[in-house]
Protein backbone atom coordinates (compact mmCIF):
# COMPACT_ATOMS: atom_id res chain seq x y z
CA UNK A 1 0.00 0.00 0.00
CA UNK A 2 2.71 2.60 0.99
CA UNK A 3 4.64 1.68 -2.64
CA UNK A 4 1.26 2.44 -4.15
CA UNK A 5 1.06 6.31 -2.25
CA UNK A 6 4.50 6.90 -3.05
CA UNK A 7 4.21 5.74 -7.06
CA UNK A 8 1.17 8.08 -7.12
CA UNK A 9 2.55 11.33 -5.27
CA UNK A 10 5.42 10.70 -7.87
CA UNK A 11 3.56 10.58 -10.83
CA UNK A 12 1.85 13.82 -8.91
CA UNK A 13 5.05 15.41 -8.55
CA UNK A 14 6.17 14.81 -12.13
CA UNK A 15 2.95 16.82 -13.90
CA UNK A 16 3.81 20.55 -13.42
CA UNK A 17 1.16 21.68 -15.80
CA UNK A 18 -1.78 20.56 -13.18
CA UNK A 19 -3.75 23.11 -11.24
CA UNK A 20 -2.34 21.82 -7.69
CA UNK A 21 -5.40 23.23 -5.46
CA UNK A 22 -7.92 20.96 -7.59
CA UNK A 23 -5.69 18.22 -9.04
CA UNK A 24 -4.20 17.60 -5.44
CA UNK A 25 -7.30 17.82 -3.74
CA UNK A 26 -8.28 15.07 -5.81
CA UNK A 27 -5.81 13.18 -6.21
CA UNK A 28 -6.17 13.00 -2.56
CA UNK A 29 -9.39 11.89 -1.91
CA UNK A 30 -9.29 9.17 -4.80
CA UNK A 31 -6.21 7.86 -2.93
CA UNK A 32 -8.39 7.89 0.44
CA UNK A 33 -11.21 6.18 -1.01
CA UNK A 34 -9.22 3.60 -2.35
CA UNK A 35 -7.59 3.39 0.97
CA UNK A 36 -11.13 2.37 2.85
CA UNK A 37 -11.98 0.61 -0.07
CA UNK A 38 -8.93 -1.57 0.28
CA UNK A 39 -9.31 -1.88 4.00
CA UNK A 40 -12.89 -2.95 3.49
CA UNK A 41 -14.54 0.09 5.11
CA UNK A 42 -16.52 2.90 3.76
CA UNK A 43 -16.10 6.60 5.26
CA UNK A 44 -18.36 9.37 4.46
CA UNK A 45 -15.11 11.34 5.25
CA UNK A 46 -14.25 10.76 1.61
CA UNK A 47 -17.89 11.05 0.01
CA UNK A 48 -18.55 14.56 -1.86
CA UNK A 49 -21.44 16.73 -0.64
């Protein structure tokens, strides 16, 4: 799980054309919700209003 964080902060890191407020935002809740996912729970931490 950890190499899978750290392969997608680098492929984050390596985009310098994205708009960082939204595409890290996102990129940060997908990686949550396939976090709980993973770990067989569901959070509405990670749902969108």
């Amino acid at each position: 799980m950890r190499e899978d964080i750290a392969a997608e902060i680098q492929t984050l890191l390596s985009i310098p054309s994205w708009d960082w407020d939204e595409g890290l935002e996102e990129a940060l809740e997908r990686l949550g919700r396939e976090y709980f996912q993973k770990k067989g729970r569901r959070d509405a931490l990670w749902e969108r209003p």
